[in-house]
C-alpha atoms as a PDB file:
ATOM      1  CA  UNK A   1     105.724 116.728  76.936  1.00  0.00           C
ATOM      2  CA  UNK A   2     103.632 118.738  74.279  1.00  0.00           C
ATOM      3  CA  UNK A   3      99.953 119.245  76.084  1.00  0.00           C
ATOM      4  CA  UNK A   4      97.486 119.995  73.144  1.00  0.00           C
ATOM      5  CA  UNK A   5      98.957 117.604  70.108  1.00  0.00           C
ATOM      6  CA  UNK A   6      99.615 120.366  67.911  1.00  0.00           C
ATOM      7  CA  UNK A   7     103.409 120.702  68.717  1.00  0.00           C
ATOM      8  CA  UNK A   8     106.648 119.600  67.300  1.00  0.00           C
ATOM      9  CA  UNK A   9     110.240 119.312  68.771  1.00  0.00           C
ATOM     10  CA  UNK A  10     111.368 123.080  68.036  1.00  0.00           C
ATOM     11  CA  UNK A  11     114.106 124.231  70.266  1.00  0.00           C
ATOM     12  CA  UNK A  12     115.382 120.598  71.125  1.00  0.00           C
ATOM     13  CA  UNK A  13     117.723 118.253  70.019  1.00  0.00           C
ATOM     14  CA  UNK A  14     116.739 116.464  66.942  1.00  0.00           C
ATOM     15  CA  UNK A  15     116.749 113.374  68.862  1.00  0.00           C
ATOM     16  CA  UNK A  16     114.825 114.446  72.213  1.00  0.00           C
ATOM     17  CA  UNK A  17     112.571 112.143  73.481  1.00  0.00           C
ATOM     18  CA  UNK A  18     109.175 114.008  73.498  1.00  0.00           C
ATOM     19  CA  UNK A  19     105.904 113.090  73.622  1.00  0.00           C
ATOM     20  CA  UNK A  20     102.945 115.085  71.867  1.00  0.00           C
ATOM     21  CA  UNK A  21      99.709 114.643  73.730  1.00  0.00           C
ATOM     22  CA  UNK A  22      96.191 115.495  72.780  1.00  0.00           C
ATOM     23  CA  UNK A  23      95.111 116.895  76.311  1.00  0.00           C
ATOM     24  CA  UNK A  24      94.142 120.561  75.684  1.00  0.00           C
ATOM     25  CA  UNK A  25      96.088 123.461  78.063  1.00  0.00           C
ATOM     26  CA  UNK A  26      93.720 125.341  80.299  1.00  0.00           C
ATOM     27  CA  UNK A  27      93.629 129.096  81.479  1.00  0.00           C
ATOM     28  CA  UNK A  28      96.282 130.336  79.448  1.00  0.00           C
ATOM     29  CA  UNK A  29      99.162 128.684  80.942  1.00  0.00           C
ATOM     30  CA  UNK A  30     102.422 127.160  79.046  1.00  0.00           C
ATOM     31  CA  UNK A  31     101.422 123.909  76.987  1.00  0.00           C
ATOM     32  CA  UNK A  32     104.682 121.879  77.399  1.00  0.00           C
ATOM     33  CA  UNK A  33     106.275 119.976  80.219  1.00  0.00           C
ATOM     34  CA  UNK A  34     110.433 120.041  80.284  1.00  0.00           C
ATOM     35  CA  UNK A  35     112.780 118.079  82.065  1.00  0.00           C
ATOM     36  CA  UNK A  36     116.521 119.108  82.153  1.00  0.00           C
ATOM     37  CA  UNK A  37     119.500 118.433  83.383  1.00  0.00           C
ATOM     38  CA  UNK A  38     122.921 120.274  84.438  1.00  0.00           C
ATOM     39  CA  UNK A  39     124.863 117.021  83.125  1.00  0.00           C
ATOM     40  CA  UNK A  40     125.718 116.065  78.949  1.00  0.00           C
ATOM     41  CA  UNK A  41     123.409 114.004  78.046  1.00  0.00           C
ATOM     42  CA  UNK A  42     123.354 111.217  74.651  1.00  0.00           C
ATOM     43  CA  UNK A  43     120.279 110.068  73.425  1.00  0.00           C
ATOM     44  CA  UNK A  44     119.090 106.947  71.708  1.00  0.00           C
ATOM     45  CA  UNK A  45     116.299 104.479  70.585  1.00  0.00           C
ATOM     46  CA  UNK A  46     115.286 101.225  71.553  1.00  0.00           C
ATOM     47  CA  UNK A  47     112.433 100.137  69.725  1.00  0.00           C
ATOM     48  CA  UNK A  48     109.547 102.438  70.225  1.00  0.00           C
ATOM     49  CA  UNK A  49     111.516 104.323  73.039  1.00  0.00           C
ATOM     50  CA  UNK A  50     113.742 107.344  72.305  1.00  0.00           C
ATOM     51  CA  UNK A  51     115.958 108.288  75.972  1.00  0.00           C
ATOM     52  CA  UNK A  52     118.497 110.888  77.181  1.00  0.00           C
ATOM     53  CA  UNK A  53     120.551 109.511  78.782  1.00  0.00           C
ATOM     54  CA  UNK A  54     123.423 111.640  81.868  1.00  0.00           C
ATOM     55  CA  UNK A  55     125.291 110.001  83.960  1.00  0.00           C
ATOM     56  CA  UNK A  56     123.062 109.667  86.924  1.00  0.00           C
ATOM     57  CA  UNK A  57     120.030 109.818  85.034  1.00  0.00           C
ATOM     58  CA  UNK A  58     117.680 108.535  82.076  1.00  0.00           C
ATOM     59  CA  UNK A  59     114.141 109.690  80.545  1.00  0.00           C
ATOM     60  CA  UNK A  60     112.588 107.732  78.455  1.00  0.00           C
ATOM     61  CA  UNK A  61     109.179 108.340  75.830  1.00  0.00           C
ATOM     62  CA  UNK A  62     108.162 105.267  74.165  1.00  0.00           C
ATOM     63  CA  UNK A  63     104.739 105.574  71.434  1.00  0.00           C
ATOM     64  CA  UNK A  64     102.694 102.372  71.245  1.00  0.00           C
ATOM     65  CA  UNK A  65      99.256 102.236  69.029  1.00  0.00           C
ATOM     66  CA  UNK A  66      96.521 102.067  71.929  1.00  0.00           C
ATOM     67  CA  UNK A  67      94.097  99.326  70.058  1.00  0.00           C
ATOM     68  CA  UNK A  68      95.135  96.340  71.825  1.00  0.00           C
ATOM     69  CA  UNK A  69      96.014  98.359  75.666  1.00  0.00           C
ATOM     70  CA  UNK A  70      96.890  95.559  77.810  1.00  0.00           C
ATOM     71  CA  UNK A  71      99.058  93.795  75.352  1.00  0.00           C
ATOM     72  CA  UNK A  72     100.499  97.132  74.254  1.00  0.00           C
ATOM     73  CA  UNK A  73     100.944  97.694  78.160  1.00  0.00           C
ATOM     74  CA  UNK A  74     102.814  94.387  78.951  1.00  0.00           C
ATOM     75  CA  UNK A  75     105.135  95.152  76.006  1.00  0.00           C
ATOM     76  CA  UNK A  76     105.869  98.825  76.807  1.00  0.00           C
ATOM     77  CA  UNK A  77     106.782  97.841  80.548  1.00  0.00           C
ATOM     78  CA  UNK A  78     108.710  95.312  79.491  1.00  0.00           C
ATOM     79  CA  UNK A  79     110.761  97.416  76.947  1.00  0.00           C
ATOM     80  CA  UNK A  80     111.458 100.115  79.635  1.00  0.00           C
ATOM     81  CA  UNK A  81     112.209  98.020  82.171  1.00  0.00           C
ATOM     82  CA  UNK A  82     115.073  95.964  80.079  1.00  0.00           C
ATOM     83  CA  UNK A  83     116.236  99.866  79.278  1.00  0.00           C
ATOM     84  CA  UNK A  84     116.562 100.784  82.505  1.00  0.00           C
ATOM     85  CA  UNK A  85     118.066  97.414  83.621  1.00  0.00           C
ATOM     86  CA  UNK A  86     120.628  97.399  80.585  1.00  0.00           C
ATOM     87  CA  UNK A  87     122.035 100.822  80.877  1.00  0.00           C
ATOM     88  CA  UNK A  88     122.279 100.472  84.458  1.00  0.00           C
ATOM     89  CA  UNK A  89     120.498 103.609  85.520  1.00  0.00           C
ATOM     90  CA  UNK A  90     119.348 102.398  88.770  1.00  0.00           C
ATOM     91  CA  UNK A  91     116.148 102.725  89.887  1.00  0.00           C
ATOM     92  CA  UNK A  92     112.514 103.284  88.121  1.00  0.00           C
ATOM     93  CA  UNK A  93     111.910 107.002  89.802  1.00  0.00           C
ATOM     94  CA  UNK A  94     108.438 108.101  88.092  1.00  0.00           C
ATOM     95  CA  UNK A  95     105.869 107.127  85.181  1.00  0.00           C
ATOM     96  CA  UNK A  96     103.542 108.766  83.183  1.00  0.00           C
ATOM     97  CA  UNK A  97     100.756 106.911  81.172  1.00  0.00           C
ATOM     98  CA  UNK A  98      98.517 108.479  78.407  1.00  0.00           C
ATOM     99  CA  UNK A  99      95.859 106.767  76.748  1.00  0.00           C
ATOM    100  CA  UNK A 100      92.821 107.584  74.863  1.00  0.00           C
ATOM    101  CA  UNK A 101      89.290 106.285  76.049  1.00  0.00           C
ATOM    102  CA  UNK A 102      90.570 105.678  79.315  1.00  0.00           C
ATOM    103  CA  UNK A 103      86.930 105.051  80.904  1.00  0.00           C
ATOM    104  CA  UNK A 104      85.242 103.259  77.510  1.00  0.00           C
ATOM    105  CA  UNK A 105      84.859  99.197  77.618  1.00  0.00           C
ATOM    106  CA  UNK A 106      87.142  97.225  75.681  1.00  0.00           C
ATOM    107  CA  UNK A 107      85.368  93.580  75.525  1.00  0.00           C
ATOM    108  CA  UNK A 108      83.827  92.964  78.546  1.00  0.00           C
ATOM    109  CA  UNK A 109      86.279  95.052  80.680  1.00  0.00           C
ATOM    110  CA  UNK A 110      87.487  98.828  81.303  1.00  0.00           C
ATOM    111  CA  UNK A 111      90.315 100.007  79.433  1.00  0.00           C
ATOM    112  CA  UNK A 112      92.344 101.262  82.161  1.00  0.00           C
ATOM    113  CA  UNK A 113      91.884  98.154  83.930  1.00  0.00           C
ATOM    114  CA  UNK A 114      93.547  96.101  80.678  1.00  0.00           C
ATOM    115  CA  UNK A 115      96.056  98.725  81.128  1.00  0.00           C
ATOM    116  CA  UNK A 116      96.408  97.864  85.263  1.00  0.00           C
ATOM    117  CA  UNK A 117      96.403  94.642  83.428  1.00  0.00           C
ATOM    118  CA  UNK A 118      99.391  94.704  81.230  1.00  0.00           C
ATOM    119  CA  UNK A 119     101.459  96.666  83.572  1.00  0.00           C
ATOM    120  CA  UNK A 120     100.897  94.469  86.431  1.00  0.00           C
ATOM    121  CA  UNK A 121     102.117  91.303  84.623  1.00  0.00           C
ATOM    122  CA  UNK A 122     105.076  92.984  83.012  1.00  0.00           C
ATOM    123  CA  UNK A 123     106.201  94.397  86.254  1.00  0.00           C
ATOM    124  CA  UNK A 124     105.711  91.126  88.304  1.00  0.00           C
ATOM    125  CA  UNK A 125     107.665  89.575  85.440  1.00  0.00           C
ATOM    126  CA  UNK A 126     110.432  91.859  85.537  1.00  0.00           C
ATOM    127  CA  UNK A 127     110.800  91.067  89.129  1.00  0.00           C
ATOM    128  CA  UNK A 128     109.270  94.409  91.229  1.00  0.00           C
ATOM    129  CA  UNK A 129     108.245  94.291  94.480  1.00  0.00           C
ATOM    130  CA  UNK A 130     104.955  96.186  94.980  1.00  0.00           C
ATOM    131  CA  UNK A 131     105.765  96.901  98.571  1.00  0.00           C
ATOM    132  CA  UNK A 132     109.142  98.344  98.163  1.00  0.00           C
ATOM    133  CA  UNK A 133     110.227  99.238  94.393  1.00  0.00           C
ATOM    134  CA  UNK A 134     107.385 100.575  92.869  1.00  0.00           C
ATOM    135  CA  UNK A 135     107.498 103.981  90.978  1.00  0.00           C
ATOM    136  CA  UNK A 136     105.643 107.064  91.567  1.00  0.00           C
ATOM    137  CA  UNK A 137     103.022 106.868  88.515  1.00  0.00           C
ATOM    138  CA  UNK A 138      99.762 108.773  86.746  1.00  0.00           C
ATOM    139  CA  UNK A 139      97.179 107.268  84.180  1.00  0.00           C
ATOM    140  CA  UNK A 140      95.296 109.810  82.278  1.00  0.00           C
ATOM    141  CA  UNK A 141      92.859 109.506  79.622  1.00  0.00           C
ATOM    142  CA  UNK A 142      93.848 111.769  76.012  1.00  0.00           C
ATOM    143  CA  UNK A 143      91.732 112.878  74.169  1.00  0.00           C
ATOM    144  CA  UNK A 144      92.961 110.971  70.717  1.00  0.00           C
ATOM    145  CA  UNK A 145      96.093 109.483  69.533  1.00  0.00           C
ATOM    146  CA  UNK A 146      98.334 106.709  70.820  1.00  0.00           C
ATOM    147  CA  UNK A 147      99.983 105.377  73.492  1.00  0.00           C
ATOM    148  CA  UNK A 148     102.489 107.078  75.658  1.00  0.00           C
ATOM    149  CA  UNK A 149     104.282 106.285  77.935  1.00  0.00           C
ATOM    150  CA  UNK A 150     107.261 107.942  79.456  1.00  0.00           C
ATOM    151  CA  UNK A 151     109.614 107.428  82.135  1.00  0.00           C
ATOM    152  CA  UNK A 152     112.609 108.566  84.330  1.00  0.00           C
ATOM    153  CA  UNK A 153     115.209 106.405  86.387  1.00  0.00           C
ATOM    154  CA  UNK A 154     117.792 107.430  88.310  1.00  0.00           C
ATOM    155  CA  UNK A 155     120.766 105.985  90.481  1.00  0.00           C
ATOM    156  CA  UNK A 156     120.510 108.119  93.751  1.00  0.00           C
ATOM    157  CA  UNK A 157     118.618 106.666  96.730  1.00  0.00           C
ATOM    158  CA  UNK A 158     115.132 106.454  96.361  1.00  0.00           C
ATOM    159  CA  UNK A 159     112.511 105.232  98.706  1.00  0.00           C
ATOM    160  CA  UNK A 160     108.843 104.362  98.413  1.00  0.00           C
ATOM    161  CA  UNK A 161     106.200 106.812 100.040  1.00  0.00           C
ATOM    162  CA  UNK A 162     102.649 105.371 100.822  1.00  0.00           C
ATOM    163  CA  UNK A 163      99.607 107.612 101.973  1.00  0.00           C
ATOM    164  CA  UNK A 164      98.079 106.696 105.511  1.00  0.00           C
ATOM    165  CA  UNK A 165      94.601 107.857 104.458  1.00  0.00           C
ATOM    166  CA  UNK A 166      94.745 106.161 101.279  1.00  0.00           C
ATOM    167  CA  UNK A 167      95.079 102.583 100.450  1.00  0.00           C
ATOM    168  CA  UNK A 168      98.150 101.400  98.611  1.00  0.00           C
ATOM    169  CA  UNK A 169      97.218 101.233  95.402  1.00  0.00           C
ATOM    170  CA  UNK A 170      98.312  97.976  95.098  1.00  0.00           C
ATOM    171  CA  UNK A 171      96.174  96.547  97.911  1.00  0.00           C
ATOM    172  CA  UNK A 172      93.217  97.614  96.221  1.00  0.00           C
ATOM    173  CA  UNK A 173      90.184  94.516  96.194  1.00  0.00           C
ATOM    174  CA  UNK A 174      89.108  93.031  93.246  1.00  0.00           C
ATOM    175  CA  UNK A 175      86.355  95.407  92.779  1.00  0.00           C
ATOM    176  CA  UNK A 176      88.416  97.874  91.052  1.00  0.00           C
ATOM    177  CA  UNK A 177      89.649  95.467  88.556  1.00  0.00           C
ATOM    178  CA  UNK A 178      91.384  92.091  88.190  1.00  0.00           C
ATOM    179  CA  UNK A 179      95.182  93.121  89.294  1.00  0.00           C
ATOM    180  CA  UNK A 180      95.154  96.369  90.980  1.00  0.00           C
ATOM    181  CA  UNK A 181      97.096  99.552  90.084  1.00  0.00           C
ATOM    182  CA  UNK A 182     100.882  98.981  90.281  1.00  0.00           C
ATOM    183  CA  UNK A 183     102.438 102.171  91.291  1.00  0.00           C
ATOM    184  CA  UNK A 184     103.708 103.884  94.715  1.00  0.00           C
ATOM    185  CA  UNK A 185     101.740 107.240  96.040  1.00  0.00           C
ATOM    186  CA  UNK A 186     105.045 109.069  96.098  1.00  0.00           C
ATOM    187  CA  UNK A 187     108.721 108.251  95.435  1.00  0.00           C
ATOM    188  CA  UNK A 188     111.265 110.279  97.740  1.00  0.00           C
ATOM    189  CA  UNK A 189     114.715 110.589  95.323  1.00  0.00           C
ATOM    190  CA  UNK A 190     117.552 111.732  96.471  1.00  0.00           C
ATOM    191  CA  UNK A 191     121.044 112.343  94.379  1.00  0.00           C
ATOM    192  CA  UNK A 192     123.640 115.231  94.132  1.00  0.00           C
ATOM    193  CA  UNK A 193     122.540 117.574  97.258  1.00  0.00           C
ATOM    194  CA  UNK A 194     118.806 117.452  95.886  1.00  0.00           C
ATOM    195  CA  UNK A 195     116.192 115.778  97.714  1.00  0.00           C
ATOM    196  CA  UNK A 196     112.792 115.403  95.462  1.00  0.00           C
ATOM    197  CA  UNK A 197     109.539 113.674  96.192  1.00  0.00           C
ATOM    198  CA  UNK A 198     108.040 113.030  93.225  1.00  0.00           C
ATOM    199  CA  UNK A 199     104.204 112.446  93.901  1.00  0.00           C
ATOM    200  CA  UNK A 200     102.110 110.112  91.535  1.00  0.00           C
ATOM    201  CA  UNK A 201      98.253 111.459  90.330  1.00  0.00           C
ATOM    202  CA  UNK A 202      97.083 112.588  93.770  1.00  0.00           C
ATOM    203  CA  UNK A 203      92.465 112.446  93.555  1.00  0.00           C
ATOM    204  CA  UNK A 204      89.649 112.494  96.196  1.00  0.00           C
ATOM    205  CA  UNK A 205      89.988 108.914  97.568  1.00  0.00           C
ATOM    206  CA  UNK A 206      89.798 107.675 100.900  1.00  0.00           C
ATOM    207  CA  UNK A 207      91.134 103.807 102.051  1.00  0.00           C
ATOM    208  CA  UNK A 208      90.052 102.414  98.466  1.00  0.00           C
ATOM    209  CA  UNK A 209      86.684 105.104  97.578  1.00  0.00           C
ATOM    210  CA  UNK A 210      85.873 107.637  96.146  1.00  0.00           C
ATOM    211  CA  UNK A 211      84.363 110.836  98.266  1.00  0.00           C
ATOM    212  CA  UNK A 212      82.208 113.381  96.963  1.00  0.00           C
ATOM    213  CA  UNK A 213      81.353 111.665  93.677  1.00  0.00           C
ATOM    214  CA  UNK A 214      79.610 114.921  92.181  1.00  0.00           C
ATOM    215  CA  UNK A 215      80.899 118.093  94.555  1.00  0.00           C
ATOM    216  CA  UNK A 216      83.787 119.526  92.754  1.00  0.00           C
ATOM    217  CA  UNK A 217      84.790 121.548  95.558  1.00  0.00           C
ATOM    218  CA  UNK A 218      84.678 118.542  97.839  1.00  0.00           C
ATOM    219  CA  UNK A 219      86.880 116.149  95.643  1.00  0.00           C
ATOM    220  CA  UNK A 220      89.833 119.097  95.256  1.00  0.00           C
ATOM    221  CA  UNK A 221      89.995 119.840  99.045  1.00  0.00           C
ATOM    222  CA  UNK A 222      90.018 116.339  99.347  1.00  0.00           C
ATOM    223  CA  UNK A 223      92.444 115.749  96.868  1.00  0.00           C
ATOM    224  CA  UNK A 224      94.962 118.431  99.023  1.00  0.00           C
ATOM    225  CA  UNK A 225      94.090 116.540 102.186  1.00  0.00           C
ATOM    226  CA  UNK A 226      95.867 113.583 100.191  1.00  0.00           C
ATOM    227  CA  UNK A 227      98.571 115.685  98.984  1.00  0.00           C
ATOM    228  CA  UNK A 228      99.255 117.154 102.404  1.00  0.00           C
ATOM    229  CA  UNK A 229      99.171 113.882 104.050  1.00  0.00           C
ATOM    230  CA  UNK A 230     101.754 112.286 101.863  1.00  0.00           C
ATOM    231  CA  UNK A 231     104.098 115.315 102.124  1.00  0.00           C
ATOM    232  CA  UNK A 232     104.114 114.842 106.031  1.00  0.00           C
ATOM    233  CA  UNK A 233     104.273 110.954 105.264  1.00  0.00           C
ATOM    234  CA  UNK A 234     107.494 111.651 103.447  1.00  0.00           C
ATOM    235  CA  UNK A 235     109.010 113.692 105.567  1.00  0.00           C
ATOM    236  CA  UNK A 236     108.334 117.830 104.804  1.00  0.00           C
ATOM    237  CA  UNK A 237     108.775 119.891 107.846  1.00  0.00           C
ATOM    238  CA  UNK A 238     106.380 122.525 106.132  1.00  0.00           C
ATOM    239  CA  UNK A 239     102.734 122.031 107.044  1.00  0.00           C
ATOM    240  CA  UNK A 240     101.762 125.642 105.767  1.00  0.00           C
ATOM    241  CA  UNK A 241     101.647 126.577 101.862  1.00  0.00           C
ATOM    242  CA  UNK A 242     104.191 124.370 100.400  1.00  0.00           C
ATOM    243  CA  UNK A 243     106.909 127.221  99.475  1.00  0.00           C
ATOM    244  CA  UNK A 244     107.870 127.948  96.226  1.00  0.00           C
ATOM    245  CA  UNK A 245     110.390 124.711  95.529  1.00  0.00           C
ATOM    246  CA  UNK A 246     107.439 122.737  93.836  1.00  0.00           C
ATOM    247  CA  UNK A 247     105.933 122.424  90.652  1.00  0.00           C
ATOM    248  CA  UNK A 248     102.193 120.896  90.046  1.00  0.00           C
ATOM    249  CA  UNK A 249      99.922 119.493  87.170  1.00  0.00           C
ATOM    250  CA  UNK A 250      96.595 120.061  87.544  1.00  0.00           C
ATOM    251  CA  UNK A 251      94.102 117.284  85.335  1.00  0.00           C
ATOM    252  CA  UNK A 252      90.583 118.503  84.987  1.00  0.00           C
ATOM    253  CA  UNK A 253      87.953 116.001  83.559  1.00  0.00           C
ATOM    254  CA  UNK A 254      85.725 118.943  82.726  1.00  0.00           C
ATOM    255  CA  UNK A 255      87.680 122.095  80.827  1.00  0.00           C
ATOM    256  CA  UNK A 256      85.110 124.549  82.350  1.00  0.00           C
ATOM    257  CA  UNK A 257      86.158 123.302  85.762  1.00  0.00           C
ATOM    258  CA  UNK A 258      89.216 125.189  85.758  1.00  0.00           C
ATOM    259  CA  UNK A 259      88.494 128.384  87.436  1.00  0.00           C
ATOM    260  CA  UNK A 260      86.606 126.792  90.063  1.00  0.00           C
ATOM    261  CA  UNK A 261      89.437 124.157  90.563  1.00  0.00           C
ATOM    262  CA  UNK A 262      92.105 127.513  90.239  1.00  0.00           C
ATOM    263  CA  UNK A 263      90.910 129.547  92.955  1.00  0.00           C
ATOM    264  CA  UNK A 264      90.434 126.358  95.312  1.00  0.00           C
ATOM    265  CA  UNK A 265      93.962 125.778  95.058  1.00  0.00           C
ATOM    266  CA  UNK A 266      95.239 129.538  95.560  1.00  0.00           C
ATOM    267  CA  UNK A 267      95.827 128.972  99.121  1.00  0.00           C
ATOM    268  CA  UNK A 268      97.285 125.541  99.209  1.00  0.00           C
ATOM    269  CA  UNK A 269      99.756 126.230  95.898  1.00  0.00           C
ATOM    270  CA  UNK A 270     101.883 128.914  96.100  1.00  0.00           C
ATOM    271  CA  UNK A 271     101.129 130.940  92.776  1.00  0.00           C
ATOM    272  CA  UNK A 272     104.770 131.340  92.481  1.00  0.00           C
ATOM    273  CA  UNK A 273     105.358 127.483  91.092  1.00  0.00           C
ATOM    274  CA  UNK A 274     104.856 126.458  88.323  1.00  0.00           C
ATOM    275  CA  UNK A 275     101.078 124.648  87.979  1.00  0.00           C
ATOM    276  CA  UNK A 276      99.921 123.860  84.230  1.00  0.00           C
ATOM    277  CA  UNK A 277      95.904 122.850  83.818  1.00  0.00           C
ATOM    278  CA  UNK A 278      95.048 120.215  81.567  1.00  0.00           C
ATOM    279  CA  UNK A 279      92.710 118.408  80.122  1.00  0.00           C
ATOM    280  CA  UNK A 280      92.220 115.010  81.180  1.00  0.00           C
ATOM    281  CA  UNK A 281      89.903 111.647  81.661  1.00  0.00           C
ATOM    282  CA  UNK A 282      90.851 110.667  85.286  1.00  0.00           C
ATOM    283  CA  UNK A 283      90.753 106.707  85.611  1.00  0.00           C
ATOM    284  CA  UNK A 284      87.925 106.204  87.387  1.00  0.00           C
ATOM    285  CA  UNK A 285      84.587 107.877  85.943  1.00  0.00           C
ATOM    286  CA  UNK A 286      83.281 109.356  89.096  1.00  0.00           C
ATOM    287  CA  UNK A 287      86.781 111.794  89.814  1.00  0.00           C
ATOM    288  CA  UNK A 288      86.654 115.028  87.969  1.00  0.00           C
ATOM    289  CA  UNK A 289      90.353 115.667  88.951  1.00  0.00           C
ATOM    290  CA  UNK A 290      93.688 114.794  89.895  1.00  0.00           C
ATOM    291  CA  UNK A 291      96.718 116.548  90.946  1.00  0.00           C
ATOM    292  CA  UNK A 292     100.156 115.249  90.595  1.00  0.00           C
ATOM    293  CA  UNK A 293     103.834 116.814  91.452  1.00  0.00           C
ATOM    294  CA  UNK A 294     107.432 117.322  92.369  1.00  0.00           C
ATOM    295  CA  UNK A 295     108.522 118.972  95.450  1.00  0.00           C
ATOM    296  CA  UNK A 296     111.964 120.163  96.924  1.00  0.00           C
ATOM    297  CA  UNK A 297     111.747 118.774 100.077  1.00  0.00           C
END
């Protein structure tokens, strides 16, 4: 993943999936997201998907036009999920979803709620279970282009992590849209001595509300409340700052946020891991950011 749209694929293989995505870096730190693997790896295309695919493991990018979302959305899930299904590569492990005008009305309803939409109804076709197969996910408003979507699946164990101080996602009452969000708050992964929990876009909600809707401060200690919740949830013996076996992405609503939002975090994430800033619409209008990641557990 390319932060800033300006990129290209230099220094991969010709046929890497990789997704170029107009969310600007912030403070100074590396622009692109990599995910690698010790194991060969082919690649291929499936309509608007390109994938590596290893033996245990499979990422996928797929590039939709974002004009019609929730039609768009249906389709997308619906391509990935006969991928995943067809190549046999076990389990949907993590998403990540990037549109533009996440927050702007399309008809008489919210585009991320068309996209909550789409993606319910492809994934209840497909035959998920909200309660015990969803994958970890974020949805993040870009600030132009199409949309992205990209995936990974994997064929080690895998278990689905909910938050106690946050409702599951898919529980959420009508008021935040027509089908709620379906995604897990964390998926715990385990395959070949490694033991991940890979934690979905993490923001300063309580049950199903927001808290502190204009206190910036407020919503990121919040926010690591949350985060330090669902690592106990899952299963981390380390209640303290969480080592240096992590890595973090840090979505800002507001680009001048960022040192405010930096030096909060200093004592919770260990400088030491890898955390880029980005730019990024959060889904819901009143959260100014979220906070997603992977941890060795």
């Amino acid at each position: 993943m390319e932060h800033g749209g300006g990129g290209s694929q230099d220094q991969f293989h010709d046929d890497a999936p990789t997704a170029l995505l107009a969310m600007d870096p912030l403070g100074g730190h590396a622009s692109r997201e990599v995910w690698v693997t010790d194991q060969p790896v082919r690649y291929g295309t499936l309509g608007e998907i390109r994938y590596a695919r290893s033996e245990n493991l499979l990422f996928g990018v797929g590039r939709y036009p974002a004009e019609n979302l929730e039609q768009v959305t249906y389709q997308a899930y619906c391509d990935l999920s006969q991928l995943v299904r067809s190549s046999e590569a076990g389990r949907l492990i993590r998403l990540w979803n990037y549109f533009p005008d996440i927050n702007e009305s399309q008809g008489n309803l919210e585009r991320y709620r068309r996209f909550c939409r789409g993606r319910h109804e492809a994934l209840t076709r497909m035959g998920f279970g909200l309660s015990q197969d969803l994958p970890a996910a974020s949805a993040v408003g870009s600030g132009a282009g199409d949309f992205w979507v990209i995936f990974l699946a994997g064929k080690g164990a895998s278990r689905q992590v909910e938050n106690p101080l946050q409702m599951s996602a898919f529980h959420y009452p009508p008021i935040h849209g027509p089908r709620s969000p379906s995604f897990s708050r964390a998926v715990r992964y385990s395959s070949r001595g490694s033991d991940l929990l890979f934690i979905s876009g993490t923001a300063s909600i309580r049950g199903h509300a927001t808290v502190h809707g204009c206190d910036l401060v407020g919503q990121c200690l919040t926010t690591v409340e949350n985060l330090r919740a669902l690592l106990k949830q899952a299963g981390a013996k380390d209640s303290g700052p969480w080592g240096n076996r992590a890595c973090w992405k840090v979505y800002l609503r507001r680009g001048g946020d960022f040192e405010t939002v930096r030096k909060c975090l200093e004592q919770t994430l260990n400088p030491a891991d890898p955390i880029l800033y980005v730019t990024g619409d959060i889904c819901r209008t009143s959260l100014l950011l979220e906070i997603e990641g992977l941890v060795h557990l």
